[in-house]
N, C-alpha and C. Protein backbone atom coordinates (compact mmCIF):
# COMPACT_ATOMS: atom_id res chain seq x y z
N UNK A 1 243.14 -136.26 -77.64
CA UNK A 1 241.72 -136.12 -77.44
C UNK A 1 241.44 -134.72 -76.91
N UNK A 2 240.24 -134.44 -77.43
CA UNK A 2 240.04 -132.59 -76.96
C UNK A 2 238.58 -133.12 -76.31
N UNK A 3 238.32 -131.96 -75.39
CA UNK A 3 237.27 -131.95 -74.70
C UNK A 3 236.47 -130.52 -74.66
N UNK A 4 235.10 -130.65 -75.23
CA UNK A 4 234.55 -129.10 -75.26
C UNK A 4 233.66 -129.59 -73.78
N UNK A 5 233.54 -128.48 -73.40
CA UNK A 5 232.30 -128.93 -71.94
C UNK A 5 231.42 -127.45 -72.08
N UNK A 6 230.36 -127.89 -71.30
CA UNK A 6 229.51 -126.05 -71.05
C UNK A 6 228.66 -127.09 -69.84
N UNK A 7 229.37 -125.84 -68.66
CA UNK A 7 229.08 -125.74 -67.68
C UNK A 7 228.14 -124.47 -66.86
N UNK A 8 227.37 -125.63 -66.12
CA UNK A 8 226.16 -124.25 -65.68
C UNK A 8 227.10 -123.57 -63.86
N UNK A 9 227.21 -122.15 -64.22
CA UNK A 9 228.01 -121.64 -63.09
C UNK A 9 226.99 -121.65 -62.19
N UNK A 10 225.76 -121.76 -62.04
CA UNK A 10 224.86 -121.08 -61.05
C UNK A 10 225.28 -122.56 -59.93
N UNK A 11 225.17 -124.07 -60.34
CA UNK A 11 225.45 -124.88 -59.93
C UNK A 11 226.74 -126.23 -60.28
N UNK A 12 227.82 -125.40 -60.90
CA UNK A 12 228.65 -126.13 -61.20
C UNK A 12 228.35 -127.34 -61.60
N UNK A 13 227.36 -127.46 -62.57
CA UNK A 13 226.85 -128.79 -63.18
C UNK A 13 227.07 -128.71 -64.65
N UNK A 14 227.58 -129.72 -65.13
CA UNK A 14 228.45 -129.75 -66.90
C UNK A 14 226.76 -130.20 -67.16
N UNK A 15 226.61 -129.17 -68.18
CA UNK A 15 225.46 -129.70 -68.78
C UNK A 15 225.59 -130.16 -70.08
N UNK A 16 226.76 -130.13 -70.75
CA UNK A 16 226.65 -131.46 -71.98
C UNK A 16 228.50 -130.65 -71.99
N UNK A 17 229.19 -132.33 -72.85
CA UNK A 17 230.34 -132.34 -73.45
C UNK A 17 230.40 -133.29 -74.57
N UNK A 18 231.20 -133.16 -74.93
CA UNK A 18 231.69 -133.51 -76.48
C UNK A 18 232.96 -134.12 -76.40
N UNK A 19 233.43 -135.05 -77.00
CA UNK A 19 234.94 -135.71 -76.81
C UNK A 19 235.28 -135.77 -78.50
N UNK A 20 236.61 -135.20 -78.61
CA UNK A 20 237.12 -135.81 -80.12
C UNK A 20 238.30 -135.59 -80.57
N UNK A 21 239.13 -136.30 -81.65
CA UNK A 21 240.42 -136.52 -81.89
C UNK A 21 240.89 -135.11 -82.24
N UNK A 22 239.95 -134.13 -82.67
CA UNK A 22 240.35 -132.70 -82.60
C UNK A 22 239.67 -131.55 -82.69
N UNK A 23 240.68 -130.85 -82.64
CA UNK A 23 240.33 -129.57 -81.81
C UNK A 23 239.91 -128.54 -83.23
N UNK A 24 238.03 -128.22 -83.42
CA UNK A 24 237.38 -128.00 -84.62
C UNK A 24 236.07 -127.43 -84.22
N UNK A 25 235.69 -127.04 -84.91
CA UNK A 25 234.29 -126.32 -85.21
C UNK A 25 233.23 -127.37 -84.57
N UNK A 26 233.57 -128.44 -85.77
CA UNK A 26 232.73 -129.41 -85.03
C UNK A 26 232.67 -130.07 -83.22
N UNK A 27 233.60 -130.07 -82.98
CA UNK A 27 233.83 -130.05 -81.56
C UNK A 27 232.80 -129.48 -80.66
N UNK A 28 233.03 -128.05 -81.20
CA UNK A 28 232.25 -127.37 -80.46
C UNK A 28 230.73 -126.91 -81.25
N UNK A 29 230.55 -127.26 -82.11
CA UNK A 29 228.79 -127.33 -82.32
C UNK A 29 228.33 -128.35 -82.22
N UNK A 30 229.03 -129.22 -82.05
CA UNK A 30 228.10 -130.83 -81.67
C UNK A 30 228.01 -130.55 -79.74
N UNK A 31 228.70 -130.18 -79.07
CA UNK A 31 228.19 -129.90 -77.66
C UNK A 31 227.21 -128.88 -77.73
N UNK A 32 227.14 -127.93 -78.22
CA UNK A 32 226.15 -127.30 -77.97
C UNK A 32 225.16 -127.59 -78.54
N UNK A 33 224.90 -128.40 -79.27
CA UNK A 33 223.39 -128.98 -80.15
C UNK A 33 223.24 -130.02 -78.74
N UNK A 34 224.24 -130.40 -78.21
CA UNK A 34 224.22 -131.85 -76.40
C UNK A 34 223.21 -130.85 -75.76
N UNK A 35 223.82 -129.47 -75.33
CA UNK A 35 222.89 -128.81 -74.22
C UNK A 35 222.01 -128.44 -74.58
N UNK A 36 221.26 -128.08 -76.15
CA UNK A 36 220.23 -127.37 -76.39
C UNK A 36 219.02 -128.69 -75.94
N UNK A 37 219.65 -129.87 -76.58
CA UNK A 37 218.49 -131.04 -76.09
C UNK A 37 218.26 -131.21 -74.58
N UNK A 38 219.15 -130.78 -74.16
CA UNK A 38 219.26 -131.53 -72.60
C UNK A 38 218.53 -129.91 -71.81
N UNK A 39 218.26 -128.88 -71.88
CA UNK A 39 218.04 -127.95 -71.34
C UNK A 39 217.29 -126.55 -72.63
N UNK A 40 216.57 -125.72 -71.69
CA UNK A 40 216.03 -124.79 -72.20
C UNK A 40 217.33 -123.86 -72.31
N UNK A 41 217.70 -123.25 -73.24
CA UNK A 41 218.61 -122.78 -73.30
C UNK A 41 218.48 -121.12 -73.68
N UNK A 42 217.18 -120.66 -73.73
CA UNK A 42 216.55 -119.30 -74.18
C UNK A 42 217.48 -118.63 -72.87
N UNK A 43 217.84 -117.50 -73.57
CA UNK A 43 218.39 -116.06 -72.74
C UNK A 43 219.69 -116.53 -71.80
N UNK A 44 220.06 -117.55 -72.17
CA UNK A 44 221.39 -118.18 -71.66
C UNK A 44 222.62 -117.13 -72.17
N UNK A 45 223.97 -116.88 -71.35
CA UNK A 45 225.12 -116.65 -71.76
C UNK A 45 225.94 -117.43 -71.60
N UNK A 46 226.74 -117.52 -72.59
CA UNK A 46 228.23 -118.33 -73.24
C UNK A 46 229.17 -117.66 -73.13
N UNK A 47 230.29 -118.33 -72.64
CA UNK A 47 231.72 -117.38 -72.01
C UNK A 47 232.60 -118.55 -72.95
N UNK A 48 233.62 -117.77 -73.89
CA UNK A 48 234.10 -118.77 -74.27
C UNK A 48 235.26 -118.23 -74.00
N UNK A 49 236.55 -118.77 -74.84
CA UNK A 49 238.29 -118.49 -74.55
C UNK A 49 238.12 -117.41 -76.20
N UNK A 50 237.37 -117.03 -76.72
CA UNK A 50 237.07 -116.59 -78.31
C UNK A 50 237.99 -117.08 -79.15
N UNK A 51 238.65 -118.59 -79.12
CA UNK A 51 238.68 -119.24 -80.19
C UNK A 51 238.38 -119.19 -81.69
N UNK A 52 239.18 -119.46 -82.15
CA UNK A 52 238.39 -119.28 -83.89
C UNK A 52 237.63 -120.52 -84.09
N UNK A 53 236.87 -121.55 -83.22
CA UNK A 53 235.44 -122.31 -83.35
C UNK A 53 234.59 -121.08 -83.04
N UNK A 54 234.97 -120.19 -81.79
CA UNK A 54 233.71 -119.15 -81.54
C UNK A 54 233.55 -118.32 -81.94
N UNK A 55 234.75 -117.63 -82.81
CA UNK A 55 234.55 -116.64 -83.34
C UNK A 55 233.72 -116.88 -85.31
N UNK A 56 233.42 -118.00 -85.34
CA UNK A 56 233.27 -118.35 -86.73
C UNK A 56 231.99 -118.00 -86.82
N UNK A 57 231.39 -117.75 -88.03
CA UNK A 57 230.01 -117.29 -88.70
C UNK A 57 229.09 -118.22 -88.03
N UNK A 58 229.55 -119.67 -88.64
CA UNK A 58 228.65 -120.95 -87.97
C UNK A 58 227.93 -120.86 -87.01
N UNK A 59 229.37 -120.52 -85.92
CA UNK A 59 228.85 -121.05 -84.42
C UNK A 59 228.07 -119.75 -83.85
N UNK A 60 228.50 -118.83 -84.52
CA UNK A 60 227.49 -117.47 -84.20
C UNK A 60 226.17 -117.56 -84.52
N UNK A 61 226.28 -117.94 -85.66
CA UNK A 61 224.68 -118.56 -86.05
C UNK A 61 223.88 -119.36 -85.80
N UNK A 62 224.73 -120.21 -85.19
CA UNK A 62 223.62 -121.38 -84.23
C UNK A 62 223.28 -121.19 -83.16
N UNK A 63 224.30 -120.08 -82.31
CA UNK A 63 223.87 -119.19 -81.10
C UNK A 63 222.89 -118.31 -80.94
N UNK A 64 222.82 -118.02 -81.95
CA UNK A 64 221.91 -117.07 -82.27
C UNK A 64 220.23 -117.51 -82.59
N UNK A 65 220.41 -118.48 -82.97
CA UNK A 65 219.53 -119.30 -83.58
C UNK A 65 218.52 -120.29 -82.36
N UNK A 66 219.46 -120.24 -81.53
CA UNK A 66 219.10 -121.37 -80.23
C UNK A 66 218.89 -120.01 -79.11
């Protein structure tokens, strides 16, 4: 089982995660579609490990997009 999380540093509060049998793109754009519902997410920064989920066109584009 893999676990994506995005956590808010200002208050160490997980503001959305994702659970799944693997470790994928999808993984990590289905949590971040979790926090865009759950929070305003305008002018936010993302710290990732730059993974090839983060480094992909996709997930750039939905970052970008949100």
């Amino acid at each position: 089982m893999y676990l994506s999380a995005i956590k808010d540093l200002y208050n160490n509060e997980i503001v959305a995660y994702h659970v799944s049998r693997r470790n994928d793109l999808k993984l990590v754009i289905d949590t971040v579609k979790k926090a865009k519902k759950k929070r305003n997410v305008k002018g936010v920064l993302l710290h990732s490990d730059q993974g090839f989920q983060y480094t992909s066109r996709q997930y750039n584009n939905l970052i970008k997009k949100y």
